[in-house]
Protein backbone atom coordinates (compact mmCIF):
# COMPACT_ATOMS: atom_id res chain seq x y z
CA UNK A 1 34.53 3.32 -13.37
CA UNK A 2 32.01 4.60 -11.48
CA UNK A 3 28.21 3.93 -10.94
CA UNK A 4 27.26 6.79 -13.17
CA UNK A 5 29.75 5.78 -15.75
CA UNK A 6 28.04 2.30 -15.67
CA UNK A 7 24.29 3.69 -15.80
CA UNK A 8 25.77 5.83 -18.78
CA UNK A 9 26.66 2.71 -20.55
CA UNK A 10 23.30 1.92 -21.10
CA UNK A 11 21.25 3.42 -24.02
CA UNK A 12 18.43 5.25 -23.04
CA UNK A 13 15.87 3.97 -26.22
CA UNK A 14 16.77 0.43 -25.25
CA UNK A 15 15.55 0.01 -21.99
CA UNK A 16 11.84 -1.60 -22.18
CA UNK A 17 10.48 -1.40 -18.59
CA UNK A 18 7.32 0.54 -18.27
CA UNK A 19 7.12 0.87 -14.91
CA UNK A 20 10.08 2.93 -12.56
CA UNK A 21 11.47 2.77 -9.33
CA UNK A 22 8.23 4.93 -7.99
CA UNK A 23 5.75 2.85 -9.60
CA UNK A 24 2.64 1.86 -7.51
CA UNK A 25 1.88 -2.01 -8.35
CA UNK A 26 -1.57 -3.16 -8.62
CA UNK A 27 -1.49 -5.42 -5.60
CA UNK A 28 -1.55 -9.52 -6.95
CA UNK A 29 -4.55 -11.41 -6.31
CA UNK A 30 -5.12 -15.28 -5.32
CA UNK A 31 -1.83 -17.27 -4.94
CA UNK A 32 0.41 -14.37 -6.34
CA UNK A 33 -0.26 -12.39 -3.46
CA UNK A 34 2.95 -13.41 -0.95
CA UNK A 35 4.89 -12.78 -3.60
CA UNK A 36 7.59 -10.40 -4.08
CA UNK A 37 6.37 -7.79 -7.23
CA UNK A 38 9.21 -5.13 -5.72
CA UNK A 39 12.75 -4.30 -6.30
CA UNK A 40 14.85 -7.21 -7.06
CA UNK A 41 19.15 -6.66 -7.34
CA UNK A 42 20.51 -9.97 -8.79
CA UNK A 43 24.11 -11.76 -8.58
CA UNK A 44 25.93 -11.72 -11.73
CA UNK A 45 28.00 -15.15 -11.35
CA UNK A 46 26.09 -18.41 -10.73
CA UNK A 47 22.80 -16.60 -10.99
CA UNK A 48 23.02 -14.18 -14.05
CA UNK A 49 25.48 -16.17 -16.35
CA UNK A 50 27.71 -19.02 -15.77
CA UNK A 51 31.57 -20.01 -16.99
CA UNK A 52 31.01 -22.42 -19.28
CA UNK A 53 34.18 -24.57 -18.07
CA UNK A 54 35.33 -22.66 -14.58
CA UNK A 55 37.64 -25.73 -13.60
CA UNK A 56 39.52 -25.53 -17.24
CA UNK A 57 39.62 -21.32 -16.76
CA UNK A 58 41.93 -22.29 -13.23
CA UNK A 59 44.09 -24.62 -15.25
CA UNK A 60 44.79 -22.31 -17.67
CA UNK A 61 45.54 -19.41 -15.10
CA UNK A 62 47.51 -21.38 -12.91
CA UNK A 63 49.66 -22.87 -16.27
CA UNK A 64 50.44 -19.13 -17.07
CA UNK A 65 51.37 -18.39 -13.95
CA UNK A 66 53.62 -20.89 -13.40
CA UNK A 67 55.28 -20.73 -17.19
CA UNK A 68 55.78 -16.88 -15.89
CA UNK A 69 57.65 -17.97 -12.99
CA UNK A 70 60.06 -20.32 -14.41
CA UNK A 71 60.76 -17.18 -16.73
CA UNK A 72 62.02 -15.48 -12.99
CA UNK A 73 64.06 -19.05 -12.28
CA UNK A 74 60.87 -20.83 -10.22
CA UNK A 75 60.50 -24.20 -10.70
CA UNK A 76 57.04 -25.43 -11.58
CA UNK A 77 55.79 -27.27 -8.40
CA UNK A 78 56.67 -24.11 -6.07
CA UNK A 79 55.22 -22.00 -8.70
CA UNK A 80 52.15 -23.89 -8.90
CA UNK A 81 52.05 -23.94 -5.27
CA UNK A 82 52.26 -20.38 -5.01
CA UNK A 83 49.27 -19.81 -7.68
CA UNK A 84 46.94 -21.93 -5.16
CA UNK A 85 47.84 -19.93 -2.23
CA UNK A 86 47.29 -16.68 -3.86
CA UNK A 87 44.37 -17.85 -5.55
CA UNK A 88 42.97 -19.26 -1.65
CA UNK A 89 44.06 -15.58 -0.71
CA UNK A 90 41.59 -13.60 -2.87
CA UNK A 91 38.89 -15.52 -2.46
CA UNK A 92 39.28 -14.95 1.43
CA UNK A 93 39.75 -11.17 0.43
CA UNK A 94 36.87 -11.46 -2.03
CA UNK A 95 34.32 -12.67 0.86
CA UNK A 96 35.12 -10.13 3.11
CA UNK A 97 33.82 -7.13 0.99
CA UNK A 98 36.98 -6.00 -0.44
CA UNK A 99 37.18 -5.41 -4.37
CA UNK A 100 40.03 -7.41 -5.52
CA UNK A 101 41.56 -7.06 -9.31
CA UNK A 102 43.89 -9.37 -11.78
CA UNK A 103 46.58 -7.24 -10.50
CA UNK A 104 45.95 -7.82 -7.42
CA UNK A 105 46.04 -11.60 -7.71
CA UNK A 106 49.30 -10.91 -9.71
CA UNK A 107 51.31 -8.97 -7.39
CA UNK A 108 50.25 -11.81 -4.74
CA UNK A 109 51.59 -14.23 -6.22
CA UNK A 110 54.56 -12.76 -6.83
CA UNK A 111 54.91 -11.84 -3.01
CA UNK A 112 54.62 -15.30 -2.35
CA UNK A 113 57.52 -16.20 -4.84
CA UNK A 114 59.70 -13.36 -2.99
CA UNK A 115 59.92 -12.56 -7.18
CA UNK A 116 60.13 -8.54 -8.01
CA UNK A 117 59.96 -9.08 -12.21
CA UNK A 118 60.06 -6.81 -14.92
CA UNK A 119 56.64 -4.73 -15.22
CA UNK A 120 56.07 -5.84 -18.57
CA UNK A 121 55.90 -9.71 -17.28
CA UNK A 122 53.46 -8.71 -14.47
CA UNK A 123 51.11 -7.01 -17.13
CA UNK A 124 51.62 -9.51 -19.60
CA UNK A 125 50.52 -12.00 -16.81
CA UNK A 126 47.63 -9.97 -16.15
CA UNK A 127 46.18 -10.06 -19.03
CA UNK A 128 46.10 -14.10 -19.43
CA UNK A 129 44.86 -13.97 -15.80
CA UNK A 130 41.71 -12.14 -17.29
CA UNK A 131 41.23 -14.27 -20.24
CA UNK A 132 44.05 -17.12 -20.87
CA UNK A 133 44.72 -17.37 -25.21
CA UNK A 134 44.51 -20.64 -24.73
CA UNK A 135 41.22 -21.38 -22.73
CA UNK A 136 38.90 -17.92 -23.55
CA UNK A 137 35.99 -17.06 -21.05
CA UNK A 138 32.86 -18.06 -22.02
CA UNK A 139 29.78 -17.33 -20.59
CA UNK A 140 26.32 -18.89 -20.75
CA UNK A 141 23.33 -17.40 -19.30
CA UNK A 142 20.79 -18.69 -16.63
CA UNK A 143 17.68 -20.94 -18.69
CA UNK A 144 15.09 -18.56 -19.78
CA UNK A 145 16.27 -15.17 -17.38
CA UNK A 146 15.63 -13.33 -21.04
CA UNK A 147 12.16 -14.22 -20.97
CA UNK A 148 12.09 -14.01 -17.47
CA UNK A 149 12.87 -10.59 -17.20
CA UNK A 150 11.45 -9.29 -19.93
CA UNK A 151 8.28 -10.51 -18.46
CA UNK A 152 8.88 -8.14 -15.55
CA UNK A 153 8.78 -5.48 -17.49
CA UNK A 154 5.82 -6.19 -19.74
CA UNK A 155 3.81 -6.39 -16.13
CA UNK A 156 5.03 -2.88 -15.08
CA UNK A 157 7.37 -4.32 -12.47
CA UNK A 158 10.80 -2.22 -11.20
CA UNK A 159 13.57 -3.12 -13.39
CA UNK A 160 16.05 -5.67 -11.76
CA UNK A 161 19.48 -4.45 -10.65
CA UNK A 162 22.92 -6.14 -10.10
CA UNK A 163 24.94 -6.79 -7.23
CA UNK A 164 28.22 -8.41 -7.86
CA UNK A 165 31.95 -8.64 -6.71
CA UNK A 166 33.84 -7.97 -9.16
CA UNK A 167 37.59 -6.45 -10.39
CA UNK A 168 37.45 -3.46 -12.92
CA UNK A 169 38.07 -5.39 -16.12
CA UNK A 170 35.71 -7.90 -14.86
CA UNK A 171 33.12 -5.39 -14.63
CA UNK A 172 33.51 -4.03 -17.93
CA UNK A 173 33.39 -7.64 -19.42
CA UNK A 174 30.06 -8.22 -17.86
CA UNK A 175 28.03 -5.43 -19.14
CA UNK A 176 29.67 -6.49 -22.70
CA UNK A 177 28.39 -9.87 -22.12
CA UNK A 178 25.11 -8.65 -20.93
CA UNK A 179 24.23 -6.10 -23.93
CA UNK A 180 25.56 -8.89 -26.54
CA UNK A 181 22.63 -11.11 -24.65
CA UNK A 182 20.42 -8.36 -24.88
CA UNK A 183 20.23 -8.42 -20.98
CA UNK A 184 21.37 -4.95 -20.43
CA UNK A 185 18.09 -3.55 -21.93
CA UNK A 186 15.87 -5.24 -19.38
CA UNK A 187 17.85 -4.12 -16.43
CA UNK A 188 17.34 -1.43 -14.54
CA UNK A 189 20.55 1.84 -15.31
CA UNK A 190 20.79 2.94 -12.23
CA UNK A 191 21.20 -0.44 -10.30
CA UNK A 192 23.95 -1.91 -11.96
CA UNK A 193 26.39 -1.85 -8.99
CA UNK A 194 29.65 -3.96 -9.46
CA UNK A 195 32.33 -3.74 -6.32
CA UNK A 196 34.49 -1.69 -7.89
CA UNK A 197 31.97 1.10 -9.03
CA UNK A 198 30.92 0.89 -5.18
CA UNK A 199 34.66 0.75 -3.44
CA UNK A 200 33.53 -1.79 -1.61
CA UNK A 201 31.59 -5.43 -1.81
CA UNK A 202 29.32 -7.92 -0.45
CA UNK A 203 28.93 -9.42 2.65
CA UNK A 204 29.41 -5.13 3.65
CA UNK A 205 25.78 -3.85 4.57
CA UNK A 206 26.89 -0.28 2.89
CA UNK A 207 26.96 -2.56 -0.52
CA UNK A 208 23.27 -3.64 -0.06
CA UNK A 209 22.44 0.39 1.28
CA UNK A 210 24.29 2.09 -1.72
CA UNK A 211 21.93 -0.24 -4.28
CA UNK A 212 18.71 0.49 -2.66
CA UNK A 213 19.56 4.14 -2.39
CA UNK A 214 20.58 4.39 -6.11
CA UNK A 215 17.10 2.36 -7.26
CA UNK A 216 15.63 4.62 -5.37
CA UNK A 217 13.87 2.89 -2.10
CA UNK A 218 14.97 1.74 1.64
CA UNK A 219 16.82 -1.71 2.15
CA UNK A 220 14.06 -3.48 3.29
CA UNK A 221 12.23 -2.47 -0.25
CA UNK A 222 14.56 -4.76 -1.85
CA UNK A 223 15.38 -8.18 -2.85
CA UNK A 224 18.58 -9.95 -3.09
CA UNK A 225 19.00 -12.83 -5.32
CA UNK A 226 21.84 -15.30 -5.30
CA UNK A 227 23.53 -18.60 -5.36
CA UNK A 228 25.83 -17.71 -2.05
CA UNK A 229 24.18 -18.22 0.88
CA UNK A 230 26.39 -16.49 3.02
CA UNK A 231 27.24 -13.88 0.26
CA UNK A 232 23.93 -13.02 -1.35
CA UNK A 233 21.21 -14.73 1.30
CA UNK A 234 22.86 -14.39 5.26
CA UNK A 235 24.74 -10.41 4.44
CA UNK A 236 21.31 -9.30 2.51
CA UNK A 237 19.39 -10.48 5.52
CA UNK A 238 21.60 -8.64 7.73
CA UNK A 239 21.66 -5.35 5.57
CA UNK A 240 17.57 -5.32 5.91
CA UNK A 241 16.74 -6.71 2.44
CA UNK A 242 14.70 -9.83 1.30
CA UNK A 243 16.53 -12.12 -0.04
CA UNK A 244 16.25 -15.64 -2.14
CA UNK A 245 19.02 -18.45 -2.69
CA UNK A 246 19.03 -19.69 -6.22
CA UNK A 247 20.40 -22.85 -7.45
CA UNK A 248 23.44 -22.55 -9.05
CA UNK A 249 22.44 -24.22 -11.92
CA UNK A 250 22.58 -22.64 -15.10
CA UNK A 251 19.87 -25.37 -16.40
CA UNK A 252 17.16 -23.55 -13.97
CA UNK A 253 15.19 -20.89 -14.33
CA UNK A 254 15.02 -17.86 -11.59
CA UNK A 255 12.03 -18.55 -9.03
CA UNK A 256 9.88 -15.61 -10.85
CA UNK A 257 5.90 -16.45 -11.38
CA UNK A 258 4.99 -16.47 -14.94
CA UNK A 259 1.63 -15.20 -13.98
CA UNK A 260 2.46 -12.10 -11.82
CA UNK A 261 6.58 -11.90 -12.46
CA UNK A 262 7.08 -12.08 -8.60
CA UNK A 263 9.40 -14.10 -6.46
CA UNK A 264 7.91 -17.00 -5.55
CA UNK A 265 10.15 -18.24 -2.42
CA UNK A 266 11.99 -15.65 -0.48
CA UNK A 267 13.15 -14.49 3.29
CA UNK A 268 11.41 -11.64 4.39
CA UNK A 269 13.47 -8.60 5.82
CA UNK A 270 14.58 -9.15 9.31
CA UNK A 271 14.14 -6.20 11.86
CA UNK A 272 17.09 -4.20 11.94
CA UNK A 273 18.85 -4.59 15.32
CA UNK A 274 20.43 -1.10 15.37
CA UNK A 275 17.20 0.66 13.84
């Protein structure tokens, strides 16, 4: 899937934004006027929506996993074992940029076994990695982002975007979750970047330069929002964009003025050392 594929996804008479990525805001007056009224690209998870119970989602992974590998003659505690060190794995892989899948997680753990099964098991495993029969992924979204955002638009403000790690299937589940919470509408099409659309992921400045490019202005135009300080906040920084650490709480709303639809607390862009 690729960037255009996701802008695609989007229909054109749903999106509500008046104003574009070339818009010229009236400038804020009084206390509105530090703050941010440009581009803003938002994290999906722990910002945009939330897993309702994330700790139960690993228990259910991690029982498939290891009912798969007693079906390949691995007793549970190695197999269970196994599941945390792959699991410890690609979240390593995951912070250093690099799109990692279900699959991937899969074949992992099976390298850690020293297990070559059938391809049927490892794509029947896949699939409960995704979304376990017996614990389904359920999302909730951030306290009043609807309203939130939809009061960026009715001020004429850019659109928001997304930036998120995240596998194919993962990707694809998102926007689903995001049109059926009539999200998708009040985003902007062209900024919905997702690591696998982009080949690569956060902390990676080209991430946070392929985003700004595709909403149309330069990295230090844009705003990063996120619950990850090192993720979202420290690589932003370092890419030349704003950026804003968010609690990851899914009772809070986003730090957006009701009066002007700005950010309210942010980091400025830093100078870029190799400009």
């Amino acid at each position: 899937m690729t960037a255009g594929d996701l802008a695609a996804i989007v229909e054109p008479g749903l999106f509500t934004g008046r104003a574009g990525r070339d818009a010229a805001l009236k400038p804020a007056e009084g206390p509105c006027r530090r703050h941010w009224r440009g581009v803003l690209a938002l994290d999906f998870g722990g910002t945009i929506a939330f897993e309702a119970d994330q700790d139960g989602l690993h228990r259910a992974r991690r029982r498939h996993g290891v009912t798969a590998a007693a079906r390949w003659g691995v007793a549970p505690a190695p197999a269970g074992a196994a599941w945390e060190q792959a699991v410890r794995t690609m979240r390593t892989v995951e912070r250093s940029g690099v799109p990692v899948s279900a699959r991937w997680l899969v074949e992992e753990f099976q390298r850690i076994l020293g297990v070559d099964p059938d391809p049927s098991d490892t794509d029947d495993l896949v699939g409960v990695v995704l979304s376990p029969p017996d614990h389904p992924q359920q999302l909730r979204p951030r306290a009043s982002i609807a309203t939130q955002l939809r009061r960026r638009c009715d001020l004429g403000l850019p659109p928001a975007g997304i930036i998120s790690n995240t596998g194919p299937s993962e990707a694809a589940f998102n926007l689903d979750w995001l049109r059926k919470q009539e999200l998708l509408r009040l985003l902007s099409p062209s900024g919905l970047l997702f690591s696998d659309a982009a080949g690569l992921g956060k902390p990676r400045r080209a991430v946070f330069a392929t985003l700004a490019e595709a909403m149309g202005v330069r990295v230090d135009q844009m705003l990063v929002m996120g619950d990850d300080r090192e993720l979202d906040v420290e690589a932003a920084l370092r890419a030349g964009c704003a950026a804003c650490l968010v609690d990851a709480d899914a009772a809070r709303p986003l730090p957006l003025c009701a009066a002007c639809g700005g950010v309210t607390r942010y980091s400025p862009p830093r100078p870029r050392s190799d400009a």
